[in-house]
C-alpha atoms as a PDB file:
ATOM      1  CA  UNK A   1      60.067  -3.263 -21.641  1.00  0.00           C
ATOM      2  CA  UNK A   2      57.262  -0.942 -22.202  1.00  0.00           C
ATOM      3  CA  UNK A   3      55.145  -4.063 -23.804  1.00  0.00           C
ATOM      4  CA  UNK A   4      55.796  -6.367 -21.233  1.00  0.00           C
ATOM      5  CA  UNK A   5      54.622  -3.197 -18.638  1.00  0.00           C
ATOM      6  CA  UNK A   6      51.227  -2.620 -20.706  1.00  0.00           C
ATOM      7  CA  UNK A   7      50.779  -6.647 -20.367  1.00  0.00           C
ATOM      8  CA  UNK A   8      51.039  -6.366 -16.756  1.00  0.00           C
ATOM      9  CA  UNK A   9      48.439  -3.406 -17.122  1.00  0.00           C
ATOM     10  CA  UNK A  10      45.986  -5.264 -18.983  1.00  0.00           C
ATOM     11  CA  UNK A  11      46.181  -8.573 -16.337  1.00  0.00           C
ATOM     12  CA  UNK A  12      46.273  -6.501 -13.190  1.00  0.00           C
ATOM     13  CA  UNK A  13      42.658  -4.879 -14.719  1.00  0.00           C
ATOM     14  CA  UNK A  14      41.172  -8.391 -16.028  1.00  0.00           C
ATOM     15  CA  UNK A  15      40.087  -9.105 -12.850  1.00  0.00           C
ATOM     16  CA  UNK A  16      38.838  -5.914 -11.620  1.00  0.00           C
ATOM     17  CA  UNK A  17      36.456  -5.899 -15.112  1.00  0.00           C
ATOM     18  CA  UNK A  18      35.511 -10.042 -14.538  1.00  0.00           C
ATOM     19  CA  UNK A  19      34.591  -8.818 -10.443  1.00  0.00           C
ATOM     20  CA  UNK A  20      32.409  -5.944 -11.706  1.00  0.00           C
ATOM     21  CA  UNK A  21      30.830  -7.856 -14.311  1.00  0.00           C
ATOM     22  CA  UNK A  22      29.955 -10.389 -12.300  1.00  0.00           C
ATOM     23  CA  UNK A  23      28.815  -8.073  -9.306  1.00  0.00           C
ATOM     24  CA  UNK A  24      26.412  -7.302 -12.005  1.00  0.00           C
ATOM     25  CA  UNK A  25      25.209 -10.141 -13.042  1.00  0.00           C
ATOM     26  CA  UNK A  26      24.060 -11.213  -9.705  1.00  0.00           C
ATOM     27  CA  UNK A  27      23.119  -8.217  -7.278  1.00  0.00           C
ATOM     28  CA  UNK A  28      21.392  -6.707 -10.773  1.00  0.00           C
ATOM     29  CA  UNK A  29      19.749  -9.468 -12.614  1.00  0.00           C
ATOM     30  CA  UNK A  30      20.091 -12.923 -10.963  1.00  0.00           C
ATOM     31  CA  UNK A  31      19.446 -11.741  -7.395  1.00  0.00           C
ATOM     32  CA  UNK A  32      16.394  -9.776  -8.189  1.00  0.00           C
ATOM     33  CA  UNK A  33      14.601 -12.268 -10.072  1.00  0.00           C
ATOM     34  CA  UNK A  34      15.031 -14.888  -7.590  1.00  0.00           C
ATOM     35  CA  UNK A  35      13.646 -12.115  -4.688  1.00  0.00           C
ATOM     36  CA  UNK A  36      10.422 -11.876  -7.335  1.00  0.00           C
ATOM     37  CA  UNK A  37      10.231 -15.700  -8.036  1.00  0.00           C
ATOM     38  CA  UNK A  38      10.087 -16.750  -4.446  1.00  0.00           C
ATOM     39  CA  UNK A  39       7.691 -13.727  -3.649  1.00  0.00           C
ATOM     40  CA  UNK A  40       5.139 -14.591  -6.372  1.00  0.00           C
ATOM     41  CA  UNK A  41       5.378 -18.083  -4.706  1.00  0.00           C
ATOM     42  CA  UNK A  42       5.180 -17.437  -0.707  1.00  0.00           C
ATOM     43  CA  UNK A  43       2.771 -14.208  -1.083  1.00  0.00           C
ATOM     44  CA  UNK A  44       1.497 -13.938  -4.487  1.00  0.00           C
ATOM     45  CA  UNK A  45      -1.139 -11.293  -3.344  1.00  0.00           C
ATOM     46  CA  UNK A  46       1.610  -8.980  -1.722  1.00  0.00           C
ATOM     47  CA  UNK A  47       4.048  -9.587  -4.399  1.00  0.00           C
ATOM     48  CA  UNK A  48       1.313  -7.460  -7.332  1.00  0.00           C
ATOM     49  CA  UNK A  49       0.439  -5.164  -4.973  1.00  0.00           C
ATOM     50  CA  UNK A  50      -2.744  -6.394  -3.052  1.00  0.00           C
ATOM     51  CA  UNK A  51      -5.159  -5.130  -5.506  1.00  0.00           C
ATOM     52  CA  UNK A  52      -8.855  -5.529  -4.734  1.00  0.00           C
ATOM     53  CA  UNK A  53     -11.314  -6.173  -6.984  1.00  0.00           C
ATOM     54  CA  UNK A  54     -14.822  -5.174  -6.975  1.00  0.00           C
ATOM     55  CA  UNK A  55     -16.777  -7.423  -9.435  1.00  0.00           C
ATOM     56  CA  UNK A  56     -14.681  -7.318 -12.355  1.00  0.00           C
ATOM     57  CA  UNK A  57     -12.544  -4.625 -12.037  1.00  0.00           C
ATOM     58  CA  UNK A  58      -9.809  -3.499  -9.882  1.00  0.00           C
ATOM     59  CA  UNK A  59     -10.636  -0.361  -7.654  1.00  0.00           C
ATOM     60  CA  UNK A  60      -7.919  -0.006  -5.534  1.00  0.00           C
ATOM     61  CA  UNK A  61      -4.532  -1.925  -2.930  1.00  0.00           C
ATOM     62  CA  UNK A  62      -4.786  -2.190   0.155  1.00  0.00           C
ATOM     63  CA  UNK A  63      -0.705  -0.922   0.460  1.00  0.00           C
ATOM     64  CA  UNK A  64      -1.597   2.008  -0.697  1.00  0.00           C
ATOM     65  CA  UNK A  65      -3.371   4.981  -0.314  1.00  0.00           C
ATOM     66  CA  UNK A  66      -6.639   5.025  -3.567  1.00  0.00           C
ATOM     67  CA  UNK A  67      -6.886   8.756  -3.499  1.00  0.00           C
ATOM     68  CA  UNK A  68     -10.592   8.668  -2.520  1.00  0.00           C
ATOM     69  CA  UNK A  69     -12.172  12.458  -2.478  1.00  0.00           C
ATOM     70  CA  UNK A  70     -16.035  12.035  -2.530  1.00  0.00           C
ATOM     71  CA  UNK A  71     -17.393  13.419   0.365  1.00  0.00           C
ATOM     72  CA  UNK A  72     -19.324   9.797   0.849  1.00  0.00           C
ATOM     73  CA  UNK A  73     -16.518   7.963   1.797  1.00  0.00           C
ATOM     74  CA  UNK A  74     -13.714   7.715   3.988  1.00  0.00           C
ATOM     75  CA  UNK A  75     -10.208  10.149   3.254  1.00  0.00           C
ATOM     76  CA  UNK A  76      -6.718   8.821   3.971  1.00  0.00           C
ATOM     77  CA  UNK A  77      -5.760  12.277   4.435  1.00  0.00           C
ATOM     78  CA  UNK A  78      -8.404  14.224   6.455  1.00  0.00           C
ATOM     79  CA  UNK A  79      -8.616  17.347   6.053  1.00  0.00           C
ATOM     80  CA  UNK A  80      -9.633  18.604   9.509  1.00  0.00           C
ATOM     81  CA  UNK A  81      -6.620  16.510  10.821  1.00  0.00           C
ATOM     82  CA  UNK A  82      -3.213  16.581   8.644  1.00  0.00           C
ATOM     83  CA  UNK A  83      -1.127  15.220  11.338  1.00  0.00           C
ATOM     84  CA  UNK A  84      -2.051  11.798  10.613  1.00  0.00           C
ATOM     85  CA  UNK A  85      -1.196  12.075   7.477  1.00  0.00           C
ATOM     86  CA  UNK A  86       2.086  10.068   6.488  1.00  0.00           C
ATOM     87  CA  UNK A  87       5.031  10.866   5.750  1.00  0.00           C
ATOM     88  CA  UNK A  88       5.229   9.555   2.303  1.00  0.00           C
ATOM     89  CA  UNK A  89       1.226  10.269   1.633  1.00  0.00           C
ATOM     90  CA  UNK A  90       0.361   7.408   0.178  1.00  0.00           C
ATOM     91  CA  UNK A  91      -0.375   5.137   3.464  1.00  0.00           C
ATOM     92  CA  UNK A  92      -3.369   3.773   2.653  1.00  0.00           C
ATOM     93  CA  UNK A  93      -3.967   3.128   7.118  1.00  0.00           C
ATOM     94  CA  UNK A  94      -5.317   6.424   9.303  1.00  0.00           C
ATOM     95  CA  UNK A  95      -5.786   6.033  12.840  1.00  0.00           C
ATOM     96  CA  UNK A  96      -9.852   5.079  14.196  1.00  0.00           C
ATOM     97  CA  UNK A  97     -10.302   8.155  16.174  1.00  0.00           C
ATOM     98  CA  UNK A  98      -9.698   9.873  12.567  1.00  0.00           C
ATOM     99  CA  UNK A  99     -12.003   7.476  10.913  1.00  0.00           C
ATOM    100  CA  UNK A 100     -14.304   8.377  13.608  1.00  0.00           C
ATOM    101  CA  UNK A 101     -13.674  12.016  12.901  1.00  0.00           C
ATOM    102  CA  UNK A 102     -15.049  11.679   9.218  1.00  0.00           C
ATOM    103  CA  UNK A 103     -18.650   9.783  10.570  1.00  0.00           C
ATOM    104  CA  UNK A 104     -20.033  13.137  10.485  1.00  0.00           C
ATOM    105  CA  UNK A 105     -19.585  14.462   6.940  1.00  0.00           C
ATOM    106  CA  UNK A 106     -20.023  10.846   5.539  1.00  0.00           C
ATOM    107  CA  UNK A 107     -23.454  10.888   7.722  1.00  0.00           C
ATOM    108  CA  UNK A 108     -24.163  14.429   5.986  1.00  0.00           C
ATOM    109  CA  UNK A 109     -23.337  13.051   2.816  1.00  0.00           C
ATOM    110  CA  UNK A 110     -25.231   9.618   2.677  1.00  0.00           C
ATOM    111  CA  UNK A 111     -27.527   9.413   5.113  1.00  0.00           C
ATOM    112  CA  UNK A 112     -26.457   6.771   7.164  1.00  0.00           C
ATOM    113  CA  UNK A 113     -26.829   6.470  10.750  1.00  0.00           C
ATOM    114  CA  UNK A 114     -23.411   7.353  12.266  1.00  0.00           C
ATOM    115  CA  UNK A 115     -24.170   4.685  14.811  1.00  0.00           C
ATOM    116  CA  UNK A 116     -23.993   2.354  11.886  1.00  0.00           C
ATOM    117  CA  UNK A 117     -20.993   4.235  10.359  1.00  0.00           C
ATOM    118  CA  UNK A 118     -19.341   3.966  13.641  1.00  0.00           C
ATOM    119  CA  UNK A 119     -19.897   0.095  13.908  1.00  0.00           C
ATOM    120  CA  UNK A 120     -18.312  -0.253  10.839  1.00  0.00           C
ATOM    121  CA  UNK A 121     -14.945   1.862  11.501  1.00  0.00           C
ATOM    122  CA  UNK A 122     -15.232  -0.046  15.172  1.00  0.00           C
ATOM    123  CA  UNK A 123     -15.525  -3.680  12.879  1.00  0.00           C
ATOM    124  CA  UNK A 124     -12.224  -3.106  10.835  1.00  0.00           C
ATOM    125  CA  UNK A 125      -9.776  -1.384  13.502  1.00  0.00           C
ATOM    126  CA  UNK A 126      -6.782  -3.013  13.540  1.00  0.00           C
ATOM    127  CA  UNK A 127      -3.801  -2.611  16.066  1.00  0.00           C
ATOM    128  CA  UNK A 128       0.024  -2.249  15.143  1.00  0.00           C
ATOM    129  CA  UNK A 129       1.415  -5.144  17.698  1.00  0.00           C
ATOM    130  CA  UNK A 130      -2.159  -7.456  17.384  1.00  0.00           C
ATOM    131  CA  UNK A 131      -3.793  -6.267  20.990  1.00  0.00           C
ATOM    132  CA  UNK A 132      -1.517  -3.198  21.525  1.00  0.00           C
ATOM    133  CA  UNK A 133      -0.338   0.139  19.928  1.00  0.00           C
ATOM    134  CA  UNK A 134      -2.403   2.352  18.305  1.00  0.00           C
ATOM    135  CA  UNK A 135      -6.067   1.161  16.427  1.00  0.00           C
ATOM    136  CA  UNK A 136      -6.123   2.323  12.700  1.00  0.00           C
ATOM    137  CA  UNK A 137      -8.028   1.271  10.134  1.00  0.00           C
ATOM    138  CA  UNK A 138      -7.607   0.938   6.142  1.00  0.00           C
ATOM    139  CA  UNK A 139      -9.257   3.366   4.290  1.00  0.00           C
ATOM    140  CA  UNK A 140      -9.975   1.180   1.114  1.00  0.00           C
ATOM    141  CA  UNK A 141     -11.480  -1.799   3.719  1.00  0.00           C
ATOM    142  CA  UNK A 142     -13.652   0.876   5.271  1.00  0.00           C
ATOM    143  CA  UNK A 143     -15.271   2.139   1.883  1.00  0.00           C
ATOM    144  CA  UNK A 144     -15.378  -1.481   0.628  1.00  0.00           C
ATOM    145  CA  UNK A 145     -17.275  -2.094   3.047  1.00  0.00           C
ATOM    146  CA  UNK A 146     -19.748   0.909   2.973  1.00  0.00           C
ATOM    147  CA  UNK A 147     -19.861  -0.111  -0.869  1.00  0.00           C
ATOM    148  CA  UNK A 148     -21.474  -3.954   0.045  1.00  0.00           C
ATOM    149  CA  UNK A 149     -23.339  -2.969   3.225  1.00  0.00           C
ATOM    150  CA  UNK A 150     -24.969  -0.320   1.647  1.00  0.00           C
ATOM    151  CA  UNK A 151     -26.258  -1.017  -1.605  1.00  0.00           C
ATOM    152  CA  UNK A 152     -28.198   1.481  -2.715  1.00  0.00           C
ATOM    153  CA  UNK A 153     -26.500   4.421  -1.386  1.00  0.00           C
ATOM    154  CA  UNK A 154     -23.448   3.074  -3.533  1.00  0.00           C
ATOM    155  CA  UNK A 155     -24.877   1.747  -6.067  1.00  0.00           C
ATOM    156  CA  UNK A 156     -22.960   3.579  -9.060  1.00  0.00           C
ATOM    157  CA  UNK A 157     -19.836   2.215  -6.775  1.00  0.00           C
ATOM    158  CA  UNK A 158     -21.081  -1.440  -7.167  1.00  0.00           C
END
């Protein structure tokens, strides 16, 4: 009797194990490479991380914040202002009026006019719903585009 009890035992738990392994299988192997397959496909760019490249080597994504300190370009996190900062710290966005905040040091610091400075923050501001919400403006598309417009204030950038 206790044989034929353990037998029982052993094919009530067969299932259980087969369910799990499965469970596995697919929510931790076969589901995530699918999710990374069709990514790569649809939005290869998103997918590694929307890296930018400046000539031949990557200097930065645009998902994420690039950690830029130099008083001649823009700050994710300005210092004057830490309440736009995120919550996470690494969002690479800040909001136009503090873009327009840093025109003064980066003026200061480079030279250029900050009518010039301010065209440029004005040129990249983006909104959250298209034509609504708040303007912000990527950090890393900001000092890209200090890097190309002016060339020989950046030139050790180039």
């Amino acid at each position: 009797m206790n044989a034929m009890s353990e037998n029982k035992r052993k094919n009530i738990y067969r299932p259980v194990i087969a369910l799990a392994l499965l469970s596995l299988l697919m929510c931790g192997l076969l589901f995530p490479l699918v999710v990374t397959g069709v990514s790569q496909v649809v939005f290869p760019s998103q997918a590694n991380g929307s890296l930018v490249q400046l000539g031949n080597r990557t200097v930065g994504s645009y998902s994420i914040d690039n950690g830029f300190t130099l008083p001649i370009f823009f700050h994710a996190r300005n210092e004057s202002n830490p309440l736009t900062a995120s919550a996470s710290g690494v969002d690479p966005d800040i909001t136009a009026q503090d873009a327009l905040s840093q025109v003064p040091r980066i003026h200061n610091a480079t030279g250029i006019s900050p009518s010039a400075l301010t065209d440029i923050v004005m040129a990249h501001e983006e909104r959250t719903l298209f034509t609504v919400g708040d303007p912000y403006v990527n950090v890393l598309a900001l000092n890209l585009a200090l890097v190309s417009s002016y060339p020989t204030v950046y030139s050790a950038y180039r």
